[in-house]
N, C-alpha and C. Protein backbone atom coordinates (compact mmCIF):
# COMPACT_ATOMS: atom_id res chain seq x y z
N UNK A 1 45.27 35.75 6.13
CA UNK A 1 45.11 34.79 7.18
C UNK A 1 43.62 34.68 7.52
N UNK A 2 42.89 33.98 7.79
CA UNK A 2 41.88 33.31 7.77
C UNK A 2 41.43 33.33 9.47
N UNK A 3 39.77 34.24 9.46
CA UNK A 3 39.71 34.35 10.87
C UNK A 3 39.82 33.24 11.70
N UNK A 4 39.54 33.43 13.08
CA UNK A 4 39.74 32.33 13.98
C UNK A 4 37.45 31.80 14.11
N UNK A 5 37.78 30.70 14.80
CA UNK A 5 36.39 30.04 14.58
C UNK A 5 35.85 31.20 15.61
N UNK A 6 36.21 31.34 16.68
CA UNK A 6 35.70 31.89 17.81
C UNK A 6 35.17 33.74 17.32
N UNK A 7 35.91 34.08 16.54
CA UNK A 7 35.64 35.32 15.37
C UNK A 7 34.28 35.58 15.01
N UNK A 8 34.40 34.52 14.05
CA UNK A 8 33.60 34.14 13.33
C UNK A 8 31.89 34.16 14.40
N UNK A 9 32.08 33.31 15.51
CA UNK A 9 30.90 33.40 16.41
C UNK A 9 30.85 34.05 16.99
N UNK A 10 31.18 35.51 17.18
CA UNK A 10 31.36 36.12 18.11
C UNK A 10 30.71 37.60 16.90
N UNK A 11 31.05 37.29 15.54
CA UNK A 11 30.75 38.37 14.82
C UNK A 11 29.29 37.68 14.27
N UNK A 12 28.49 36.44 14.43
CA UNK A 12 27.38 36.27 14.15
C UNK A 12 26.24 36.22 14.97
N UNK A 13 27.04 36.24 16.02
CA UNK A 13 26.23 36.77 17.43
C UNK A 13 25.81 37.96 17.41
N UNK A 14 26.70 39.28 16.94
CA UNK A 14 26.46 40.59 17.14
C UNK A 14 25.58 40.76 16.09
N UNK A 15 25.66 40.01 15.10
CA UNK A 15 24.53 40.03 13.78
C UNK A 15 23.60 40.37 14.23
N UNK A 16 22.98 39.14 14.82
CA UNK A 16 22.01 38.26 15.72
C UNK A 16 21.37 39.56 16.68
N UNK A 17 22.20 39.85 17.36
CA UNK A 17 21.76 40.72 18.89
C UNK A 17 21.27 41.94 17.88
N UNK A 18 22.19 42.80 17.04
CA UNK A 18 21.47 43.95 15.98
C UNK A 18 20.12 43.60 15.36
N UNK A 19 20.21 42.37 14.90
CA UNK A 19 19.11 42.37 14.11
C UNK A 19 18.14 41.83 14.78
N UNK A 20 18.03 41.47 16.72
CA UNK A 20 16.77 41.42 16.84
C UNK A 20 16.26 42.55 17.73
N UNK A 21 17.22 43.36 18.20
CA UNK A 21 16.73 44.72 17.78
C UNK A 21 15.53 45.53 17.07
N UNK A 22 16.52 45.64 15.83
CA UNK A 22 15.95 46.11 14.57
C UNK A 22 15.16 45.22 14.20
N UNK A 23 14.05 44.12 14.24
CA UNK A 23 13.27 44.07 13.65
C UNK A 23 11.97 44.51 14.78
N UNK A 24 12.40 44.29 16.02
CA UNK A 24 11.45 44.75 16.92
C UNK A 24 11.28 46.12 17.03
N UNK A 25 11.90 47.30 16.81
CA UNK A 25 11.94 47.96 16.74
C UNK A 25 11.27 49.04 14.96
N UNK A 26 11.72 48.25 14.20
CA UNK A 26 10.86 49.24 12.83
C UNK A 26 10.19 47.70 12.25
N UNK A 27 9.86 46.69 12.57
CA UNK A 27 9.60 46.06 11.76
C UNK A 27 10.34 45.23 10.78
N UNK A 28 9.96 44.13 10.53
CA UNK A 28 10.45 43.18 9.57
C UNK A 28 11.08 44.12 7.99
N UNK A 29 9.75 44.36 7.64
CA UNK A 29 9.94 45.22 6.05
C UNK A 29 10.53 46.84 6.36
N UNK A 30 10.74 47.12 7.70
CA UNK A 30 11.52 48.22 8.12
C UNK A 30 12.81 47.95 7.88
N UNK A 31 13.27 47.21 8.30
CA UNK A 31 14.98 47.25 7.87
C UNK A 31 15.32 46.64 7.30
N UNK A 32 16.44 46.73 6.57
CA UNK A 32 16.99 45.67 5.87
C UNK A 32 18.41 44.81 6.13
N UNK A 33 19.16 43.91 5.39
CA UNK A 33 20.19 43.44 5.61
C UNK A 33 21.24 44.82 6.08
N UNK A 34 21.27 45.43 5.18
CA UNK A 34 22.61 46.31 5.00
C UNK A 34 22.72 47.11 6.48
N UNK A 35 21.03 48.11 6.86
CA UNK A 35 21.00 48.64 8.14
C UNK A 35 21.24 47.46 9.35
N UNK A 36 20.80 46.51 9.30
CA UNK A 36 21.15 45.18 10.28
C UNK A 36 22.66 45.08 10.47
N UNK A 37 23.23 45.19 9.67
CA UNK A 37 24.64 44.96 9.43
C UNK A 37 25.36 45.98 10.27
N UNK A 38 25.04 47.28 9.84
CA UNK A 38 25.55 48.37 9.84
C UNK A 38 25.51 48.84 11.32
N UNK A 39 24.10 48.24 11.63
CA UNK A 39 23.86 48.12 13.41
C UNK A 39 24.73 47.60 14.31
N UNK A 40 25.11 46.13 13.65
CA UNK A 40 26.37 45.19 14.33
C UNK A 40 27.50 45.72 14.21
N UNK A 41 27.63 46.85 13.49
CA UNK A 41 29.19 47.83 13.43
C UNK A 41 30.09 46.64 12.13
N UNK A 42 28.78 46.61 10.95
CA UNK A 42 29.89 44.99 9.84
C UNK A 42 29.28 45.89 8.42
N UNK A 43 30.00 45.65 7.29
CA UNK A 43 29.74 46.03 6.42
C UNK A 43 28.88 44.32 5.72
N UNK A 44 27.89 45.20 4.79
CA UNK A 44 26.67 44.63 4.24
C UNK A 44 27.57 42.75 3.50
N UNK A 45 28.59 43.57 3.12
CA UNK A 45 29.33 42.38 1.94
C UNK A 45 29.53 41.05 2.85
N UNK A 46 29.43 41.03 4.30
CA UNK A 46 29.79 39.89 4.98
C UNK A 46 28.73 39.56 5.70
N UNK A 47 27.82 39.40 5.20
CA UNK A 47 26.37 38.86 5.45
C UNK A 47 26.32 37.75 4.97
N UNK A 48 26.70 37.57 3.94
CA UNK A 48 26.46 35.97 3.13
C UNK A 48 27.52 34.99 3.88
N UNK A 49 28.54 35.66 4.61
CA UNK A 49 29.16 34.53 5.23
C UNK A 49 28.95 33.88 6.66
N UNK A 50 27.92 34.37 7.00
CA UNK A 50 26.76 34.20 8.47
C UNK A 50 25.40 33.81 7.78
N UNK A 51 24.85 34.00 6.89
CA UNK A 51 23.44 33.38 7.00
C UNK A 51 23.01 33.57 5.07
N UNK A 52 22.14 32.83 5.45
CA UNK A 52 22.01 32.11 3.50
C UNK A 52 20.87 33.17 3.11
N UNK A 53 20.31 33.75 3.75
CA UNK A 53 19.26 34.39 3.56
C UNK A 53 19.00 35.87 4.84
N UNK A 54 18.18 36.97 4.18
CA UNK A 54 17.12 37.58 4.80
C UNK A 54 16.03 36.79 6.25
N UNK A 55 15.50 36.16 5.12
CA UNK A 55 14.53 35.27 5.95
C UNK A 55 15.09 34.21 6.95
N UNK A 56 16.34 33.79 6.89
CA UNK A 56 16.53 33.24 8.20
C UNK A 56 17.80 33.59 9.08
N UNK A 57 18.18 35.13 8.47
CA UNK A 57 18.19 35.84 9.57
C UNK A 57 17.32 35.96 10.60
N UNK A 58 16.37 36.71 9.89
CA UNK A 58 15.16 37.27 10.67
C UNK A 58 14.41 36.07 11.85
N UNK A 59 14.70 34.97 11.22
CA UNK A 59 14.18 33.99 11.83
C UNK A 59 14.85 33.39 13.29
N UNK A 60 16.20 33.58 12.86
CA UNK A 60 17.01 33.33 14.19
C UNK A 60 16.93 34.95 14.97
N UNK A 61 16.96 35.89 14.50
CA UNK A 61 17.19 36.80 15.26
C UNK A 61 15.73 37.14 16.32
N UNK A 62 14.61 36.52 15.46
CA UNK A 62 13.35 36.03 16.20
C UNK A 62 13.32 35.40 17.69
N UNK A 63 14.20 34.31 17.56
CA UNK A 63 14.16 33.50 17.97
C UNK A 63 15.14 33.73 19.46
N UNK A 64 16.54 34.52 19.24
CA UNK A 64 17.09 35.12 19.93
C UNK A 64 16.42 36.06 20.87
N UNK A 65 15.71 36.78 20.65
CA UNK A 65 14.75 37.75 21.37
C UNK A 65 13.46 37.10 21.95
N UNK A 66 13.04 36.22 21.48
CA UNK A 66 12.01 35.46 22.33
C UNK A 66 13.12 34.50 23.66
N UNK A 67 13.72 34.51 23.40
CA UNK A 67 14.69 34.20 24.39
C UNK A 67 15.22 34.98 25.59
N UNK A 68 15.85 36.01 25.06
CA UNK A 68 16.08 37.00 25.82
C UNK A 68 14.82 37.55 26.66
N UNK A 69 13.54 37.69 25.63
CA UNK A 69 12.17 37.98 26.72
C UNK A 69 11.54 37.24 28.17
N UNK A 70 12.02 36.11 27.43
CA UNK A 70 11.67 35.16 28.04
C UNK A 70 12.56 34.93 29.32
N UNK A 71 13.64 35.30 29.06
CA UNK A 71 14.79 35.34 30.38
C UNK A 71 13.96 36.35 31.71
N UNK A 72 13.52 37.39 30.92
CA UNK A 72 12.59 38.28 32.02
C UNK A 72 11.50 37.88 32.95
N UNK A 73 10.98 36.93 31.78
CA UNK A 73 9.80 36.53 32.48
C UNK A 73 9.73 35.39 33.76
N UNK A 74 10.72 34.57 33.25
CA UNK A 74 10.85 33.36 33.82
C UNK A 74 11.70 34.18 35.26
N UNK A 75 12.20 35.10 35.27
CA UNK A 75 12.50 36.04 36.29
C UNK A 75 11.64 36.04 37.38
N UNK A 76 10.84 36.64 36.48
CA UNK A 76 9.19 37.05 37.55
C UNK A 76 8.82 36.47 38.08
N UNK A 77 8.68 34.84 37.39
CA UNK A 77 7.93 33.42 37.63
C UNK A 77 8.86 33.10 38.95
N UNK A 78 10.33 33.23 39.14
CA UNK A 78 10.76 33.03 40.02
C UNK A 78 11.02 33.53 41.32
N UNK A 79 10.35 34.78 41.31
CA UNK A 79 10.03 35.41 42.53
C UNK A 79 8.84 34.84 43.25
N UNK A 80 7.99 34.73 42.47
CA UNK A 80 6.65 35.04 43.26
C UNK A 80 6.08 33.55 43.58
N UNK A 81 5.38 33.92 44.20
CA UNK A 81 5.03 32.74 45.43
C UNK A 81 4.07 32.07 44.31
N UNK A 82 3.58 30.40 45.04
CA UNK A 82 3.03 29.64 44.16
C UNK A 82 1.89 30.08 44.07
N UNK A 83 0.85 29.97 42.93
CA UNK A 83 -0.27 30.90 42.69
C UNK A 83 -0.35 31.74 42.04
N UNK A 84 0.71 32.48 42.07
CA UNK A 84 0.57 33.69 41.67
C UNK A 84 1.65 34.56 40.68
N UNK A 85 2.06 33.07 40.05
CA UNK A 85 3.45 32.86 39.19
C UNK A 85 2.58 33.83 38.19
N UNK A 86 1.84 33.33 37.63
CA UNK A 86 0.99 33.78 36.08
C UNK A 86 0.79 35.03 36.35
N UNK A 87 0.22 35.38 37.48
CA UNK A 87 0.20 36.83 37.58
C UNK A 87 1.04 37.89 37.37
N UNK A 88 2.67 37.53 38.00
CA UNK A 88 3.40 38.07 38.15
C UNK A 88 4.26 38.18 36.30
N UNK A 89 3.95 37.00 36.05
CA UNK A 89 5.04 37.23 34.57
C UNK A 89 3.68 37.93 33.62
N UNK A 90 2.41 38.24 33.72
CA UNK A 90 1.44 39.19 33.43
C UNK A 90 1.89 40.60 33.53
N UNK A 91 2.47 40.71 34.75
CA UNK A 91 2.41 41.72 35.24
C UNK A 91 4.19 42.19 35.18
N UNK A 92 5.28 41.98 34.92
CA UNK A 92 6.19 42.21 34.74
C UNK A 92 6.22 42.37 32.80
N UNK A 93 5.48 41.75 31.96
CA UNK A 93 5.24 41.95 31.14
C UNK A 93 4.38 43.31 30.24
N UNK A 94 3.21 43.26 30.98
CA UNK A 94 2.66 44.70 30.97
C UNK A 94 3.11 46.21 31.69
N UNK A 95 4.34 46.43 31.62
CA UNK A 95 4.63 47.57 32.00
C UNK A 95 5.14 48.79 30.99
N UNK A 96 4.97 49.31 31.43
CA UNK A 96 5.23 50.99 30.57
C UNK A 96 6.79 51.12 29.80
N UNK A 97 8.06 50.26 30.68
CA UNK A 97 8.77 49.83 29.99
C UNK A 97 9.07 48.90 28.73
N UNK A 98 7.97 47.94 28.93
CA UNK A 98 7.69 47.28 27.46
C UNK A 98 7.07 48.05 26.45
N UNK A 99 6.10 48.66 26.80
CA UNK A 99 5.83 49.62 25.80
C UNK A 99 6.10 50.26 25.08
N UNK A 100 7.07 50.99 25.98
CA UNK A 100 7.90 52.48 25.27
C UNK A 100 8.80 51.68 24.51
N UNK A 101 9.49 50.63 24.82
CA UNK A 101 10.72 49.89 24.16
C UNK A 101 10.56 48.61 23.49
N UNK A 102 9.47 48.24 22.27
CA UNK A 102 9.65 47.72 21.35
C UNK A 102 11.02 46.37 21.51
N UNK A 103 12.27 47.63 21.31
CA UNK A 103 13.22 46.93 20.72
C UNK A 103 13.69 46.02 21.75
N UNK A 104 13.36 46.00 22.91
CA UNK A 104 13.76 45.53 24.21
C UNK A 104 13.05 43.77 24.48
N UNK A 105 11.99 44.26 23.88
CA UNK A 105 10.71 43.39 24.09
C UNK A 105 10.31 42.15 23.52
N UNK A 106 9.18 41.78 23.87
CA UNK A 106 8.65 40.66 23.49
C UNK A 106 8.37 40.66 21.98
N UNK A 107 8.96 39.91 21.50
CA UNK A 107 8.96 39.82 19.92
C UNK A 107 7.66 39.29 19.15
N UNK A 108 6.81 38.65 19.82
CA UNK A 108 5.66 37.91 19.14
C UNK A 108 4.85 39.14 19.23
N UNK A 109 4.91 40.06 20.00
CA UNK A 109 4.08 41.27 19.87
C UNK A 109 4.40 42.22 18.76
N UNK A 110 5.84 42.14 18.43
CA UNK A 110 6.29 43.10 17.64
C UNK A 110 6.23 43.15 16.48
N UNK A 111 6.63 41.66 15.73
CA UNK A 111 7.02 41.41 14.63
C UNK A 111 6.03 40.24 14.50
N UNK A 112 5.33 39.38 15.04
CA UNK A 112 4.97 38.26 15.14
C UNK A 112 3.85 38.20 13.98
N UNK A 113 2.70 39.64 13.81
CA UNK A 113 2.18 39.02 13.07
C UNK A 113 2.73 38.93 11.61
N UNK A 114 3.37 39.93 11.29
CA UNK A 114 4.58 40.55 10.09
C UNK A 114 4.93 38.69 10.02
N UNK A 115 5.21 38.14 10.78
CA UNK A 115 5.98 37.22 10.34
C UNK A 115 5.46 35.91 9.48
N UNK A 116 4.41 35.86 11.14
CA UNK A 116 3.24 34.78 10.37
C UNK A 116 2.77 35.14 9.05
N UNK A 117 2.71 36.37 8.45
CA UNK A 117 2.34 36.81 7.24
C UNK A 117 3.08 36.29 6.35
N UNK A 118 4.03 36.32 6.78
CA UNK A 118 4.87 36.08 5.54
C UNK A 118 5.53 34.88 4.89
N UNK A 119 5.63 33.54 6.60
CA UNK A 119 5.23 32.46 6.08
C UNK A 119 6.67 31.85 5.89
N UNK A 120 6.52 30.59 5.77
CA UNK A 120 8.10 30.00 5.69
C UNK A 120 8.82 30.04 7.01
N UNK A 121 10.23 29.87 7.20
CA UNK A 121 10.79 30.00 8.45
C UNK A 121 10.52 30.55 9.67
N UNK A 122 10.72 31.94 8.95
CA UNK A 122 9.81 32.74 10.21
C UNK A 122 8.58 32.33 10.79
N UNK A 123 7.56 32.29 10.18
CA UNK A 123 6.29 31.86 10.41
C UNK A 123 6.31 30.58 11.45
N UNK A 124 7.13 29.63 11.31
CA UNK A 124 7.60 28.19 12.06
C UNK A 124 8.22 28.78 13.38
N UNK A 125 8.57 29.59 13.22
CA UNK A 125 9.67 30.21 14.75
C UNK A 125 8.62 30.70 15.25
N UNK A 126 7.80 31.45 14.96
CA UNK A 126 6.87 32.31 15.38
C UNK A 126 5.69 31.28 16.17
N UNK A 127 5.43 30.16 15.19
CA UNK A 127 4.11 29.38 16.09
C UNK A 127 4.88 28.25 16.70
N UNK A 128 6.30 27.74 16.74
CA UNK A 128 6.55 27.49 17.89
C UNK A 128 7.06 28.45 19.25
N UNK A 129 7.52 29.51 19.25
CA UNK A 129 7.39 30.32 20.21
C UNK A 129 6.36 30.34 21.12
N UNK A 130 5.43 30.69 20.26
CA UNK A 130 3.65 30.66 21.16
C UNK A 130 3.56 29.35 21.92
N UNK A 131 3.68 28.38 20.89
CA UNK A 131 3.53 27.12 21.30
C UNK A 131 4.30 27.13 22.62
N UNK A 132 5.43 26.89 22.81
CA UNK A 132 6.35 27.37 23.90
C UNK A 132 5.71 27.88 25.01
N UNK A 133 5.57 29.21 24.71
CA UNK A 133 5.12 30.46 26.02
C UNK A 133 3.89 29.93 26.37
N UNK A 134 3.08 29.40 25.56
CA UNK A 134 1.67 28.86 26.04
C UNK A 134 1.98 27.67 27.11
N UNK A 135 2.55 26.48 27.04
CA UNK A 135 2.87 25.69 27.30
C UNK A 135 3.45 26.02 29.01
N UNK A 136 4.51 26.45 28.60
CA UNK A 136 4.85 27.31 29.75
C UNK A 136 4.15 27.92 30.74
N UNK A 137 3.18 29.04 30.09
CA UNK A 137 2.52 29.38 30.93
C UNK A 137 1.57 28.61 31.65
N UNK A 138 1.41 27.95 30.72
CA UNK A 138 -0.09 26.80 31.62
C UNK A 138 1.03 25.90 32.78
N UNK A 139 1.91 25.80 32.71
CA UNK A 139 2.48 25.33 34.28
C UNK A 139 2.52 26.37 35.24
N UNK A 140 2.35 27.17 34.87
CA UNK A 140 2.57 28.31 36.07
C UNK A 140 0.99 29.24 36.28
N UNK A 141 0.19 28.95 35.70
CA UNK A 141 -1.45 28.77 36.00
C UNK A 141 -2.01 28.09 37.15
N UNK A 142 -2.79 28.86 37.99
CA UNK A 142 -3.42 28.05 38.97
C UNK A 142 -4.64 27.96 38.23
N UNK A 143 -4.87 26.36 39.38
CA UNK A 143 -6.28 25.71 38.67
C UNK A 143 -6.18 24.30 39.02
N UNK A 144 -7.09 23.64 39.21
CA UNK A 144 -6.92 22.25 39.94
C UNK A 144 -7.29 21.34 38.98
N UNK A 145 -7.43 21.85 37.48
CA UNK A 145 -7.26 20.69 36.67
C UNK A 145 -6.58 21.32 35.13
N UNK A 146 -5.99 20.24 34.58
CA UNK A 146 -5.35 20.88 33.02
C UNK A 146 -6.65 21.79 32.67
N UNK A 147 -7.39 21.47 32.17
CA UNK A 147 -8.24 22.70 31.42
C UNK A 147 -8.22 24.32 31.86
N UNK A 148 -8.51 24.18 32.98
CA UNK A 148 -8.94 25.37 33.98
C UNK A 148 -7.00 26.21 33.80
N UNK A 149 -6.13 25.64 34.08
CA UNK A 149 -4.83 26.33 33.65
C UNK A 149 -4.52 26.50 32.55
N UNK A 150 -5.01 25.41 31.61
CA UNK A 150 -5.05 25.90 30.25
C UNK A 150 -6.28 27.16 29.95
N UNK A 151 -6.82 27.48 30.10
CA UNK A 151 -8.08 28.19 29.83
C UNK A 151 -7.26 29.65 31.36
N UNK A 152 -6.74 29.83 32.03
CA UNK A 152 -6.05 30.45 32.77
C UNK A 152 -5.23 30.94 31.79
N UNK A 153 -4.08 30.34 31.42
CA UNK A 153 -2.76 30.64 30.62
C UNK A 153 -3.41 30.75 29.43
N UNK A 154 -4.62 30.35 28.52
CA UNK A 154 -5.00 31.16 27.11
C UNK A 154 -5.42 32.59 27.43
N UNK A 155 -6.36 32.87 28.53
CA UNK A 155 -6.85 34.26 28.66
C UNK A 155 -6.01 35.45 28.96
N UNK A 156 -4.62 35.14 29.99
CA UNK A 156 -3.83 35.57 30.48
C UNK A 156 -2.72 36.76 29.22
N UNK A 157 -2.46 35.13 28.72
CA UNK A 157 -1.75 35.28 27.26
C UNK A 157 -2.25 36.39 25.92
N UNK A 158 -3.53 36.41 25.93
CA UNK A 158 -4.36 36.78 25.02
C UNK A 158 -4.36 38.69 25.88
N UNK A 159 -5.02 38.48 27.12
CA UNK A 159 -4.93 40.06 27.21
C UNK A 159 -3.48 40.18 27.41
N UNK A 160 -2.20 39.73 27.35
CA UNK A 160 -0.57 40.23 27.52
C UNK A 160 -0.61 41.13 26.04
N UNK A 161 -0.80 39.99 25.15
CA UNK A 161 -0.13 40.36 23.94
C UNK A 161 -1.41 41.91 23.44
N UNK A 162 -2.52 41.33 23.76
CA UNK A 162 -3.38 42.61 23.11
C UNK A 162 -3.32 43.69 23.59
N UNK A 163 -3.16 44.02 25.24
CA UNK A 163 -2.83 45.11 25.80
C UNK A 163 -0.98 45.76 25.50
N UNK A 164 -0.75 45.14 25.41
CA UNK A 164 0.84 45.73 25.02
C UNK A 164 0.45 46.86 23.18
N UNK A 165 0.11 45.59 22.47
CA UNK A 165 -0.55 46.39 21.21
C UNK A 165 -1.23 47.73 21.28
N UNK A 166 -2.71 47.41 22.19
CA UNK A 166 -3.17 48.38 22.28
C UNK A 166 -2.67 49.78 23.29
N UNK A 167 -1.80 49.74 24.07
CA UNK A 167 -1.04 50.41 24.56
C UNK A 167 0.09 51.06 23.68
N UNK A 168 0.54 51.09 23.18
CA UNK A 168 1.41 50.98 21.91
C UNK A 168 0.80 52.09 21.00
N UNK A 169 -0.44 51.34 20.54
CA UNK A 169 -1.47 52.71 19.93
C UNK A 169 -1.79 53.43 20.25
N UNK A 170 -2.25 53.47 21.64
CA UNK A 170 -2.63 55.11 22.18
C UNK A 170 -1.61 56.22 22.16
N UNK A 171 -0.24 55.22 23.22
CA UNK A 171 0.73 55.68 23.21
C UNK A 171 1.01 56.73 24.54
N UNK A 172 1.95 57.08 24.77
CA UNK A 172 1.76 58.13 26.13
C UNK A 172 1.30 57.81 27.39
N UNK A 173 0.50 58.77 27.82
CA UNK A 173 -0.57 58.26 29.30
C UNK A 173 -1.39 57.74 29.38
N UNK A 174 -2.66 57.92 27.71
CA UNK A 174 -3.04 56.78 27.75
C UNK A 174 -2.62 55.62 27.40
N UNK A 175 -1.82 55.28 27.03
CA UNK A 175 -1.40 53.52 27.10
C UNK A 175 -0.92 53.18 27.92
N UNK A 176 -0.21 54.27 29.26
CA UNK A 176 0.35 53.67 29.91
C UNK A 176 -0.52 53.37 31.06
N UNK A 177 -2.04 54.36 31.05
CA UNK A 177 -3.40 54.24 31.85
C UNK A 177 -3.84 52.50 31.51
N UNK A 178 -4.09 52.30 29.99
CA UNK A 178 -4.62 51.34 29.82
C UNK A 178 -3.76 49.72 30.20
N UNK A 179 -2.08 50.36 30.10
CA UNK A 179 -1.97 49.04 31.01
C UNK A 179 -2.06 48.74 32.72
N UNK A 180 -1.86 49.99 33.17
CA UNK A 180 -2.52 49.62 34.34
C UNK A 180 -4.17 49.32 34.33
N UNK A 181 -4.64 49.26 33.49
CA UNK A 181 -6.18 48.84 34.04
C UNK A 181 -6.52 47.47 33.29
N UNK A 182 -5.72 46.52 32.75
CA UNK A 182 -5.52 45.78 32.46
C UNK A 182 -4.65 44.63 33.48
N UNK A 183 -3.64 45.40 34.14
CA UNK A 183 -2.94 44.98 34.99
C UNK A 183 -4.08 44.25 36.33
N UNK A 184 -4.99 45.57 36.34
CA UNK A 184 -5.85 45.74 37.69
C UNK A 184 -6.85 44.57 37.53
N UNK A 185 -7.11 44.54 36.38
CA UNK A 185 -8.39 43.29 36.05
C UNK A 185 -7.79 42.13 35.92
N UNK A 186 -6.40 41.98 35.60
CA UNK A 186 -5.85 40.43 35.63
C UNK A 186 -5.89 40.18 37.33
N UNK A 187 -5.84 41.52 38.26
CA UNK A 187 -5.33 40.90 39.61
C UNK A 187 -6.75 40.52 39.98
N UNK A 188 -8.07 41.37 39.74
CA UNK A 188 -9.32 40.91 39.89
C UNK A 188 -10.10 39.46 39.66
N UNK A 189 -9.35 39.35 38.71
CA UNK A 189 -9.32 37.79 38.15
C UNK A 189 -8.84 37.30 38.47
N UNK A 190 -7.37 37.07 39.27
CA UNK A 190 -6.88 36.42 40.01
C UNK A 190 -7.66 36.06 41.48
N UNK A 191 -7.93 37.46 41.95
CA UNK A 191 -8.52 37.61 43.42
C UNK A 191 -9.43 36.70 43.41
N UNK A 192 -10.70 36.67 42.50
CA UNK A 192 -11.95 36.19 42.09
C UNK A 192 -11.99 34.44 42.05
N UNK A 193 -10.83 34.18 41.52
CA UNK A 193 -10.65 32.66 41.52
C UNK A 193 -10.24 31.69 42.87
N UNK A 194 -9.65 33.06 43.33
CA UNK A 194 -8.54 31.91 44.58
C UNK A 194 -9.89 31.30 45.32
């Protein structure tokens, strides 16, 4: 008997949720189909009946997790008072919990450059994502003209993703030092502008 449709989406979902996990977590060329699989609690042989490829797995499961990150952020954005939106999804972003947890996290940090490397699908998910979060962020940038929020939301963006990295590398107290002092200079920069 022949599963039901709802089955079927419900077992390519869990694909999906494992494998964006696992690529945030060891990397693109870290795991493979079979461990992806094996994550979703599915044996390797029923992979081909969810997705035509590796590569656009990886690509949706990309894409899934920039989603899910993004659910966090837009969180933040919705607390905090006008002004001080950018700050806050800065700052809910740079924490010691993103750090330690990879697999939890913002995916353009994780896997993003792995991806762009490699070009094709992924690579397309990857620079519209940015495209996206950039976009995004520059609405939630103060500044009394497009440039000045754009040039707000590029700098903002730029120390998110590099301090998470470089936090990451130290690892421990110091990374979790260096995102608070990263944290401290985005609010300085904030202070400095109003």
């Amino acid at each position: 008997m022949p599963w039901k449709k709802e089955h079927k989406e419900e077992t390519r979902a869990r694909i999906l949720d494992a494998a964006s996990a696992a690529i945030r977590q060891k990397g693109v060329a870290g795991v493979g189909v079979a461990e992806m699989m094996e994550a979703a609690g599915l044996t390797h042989g029923g992979f081909y009946a969810h997705f035509r490829s590796k590569d656009a797995l990886i690509a949706e499961a990309f894409d899934l997790a920039c989603e899910q990150s993004g659910k966090k952020l837009e969180a933040a954005a919705e607390k905090a008072p006008a002004g001080e939106k950018l700050l806050a999804v800065a700052e809910a972003y740079l924490t010691t919990t993103h750090a330690h947890h990879p697999e939890k996290g913002c995916p353009i940090s994780t896997v993003g450059p792995d991806l762009v490397r490699n070009g094709g699908d992924a690579q397309q998910a990857v620079a519209e994502a940015v495209r996206q979060r950039l976009e995004w962020l520059e609405c939630l940038a103060p500044g009394k003209t497009k440039e000045a929020r754009r040039r707000s939301a590029a700098g903002t963006y730029a120390a998110m993703l590099g301090a998470i990295f470089v936090a990451r590398a130290l690892g421990g107290t110091d990374g979790d030092r260096y995102l608070q002092l990263v944290r401290e200079s985005l609010r300085q920069k904030q202070s400095a502008s109003a």
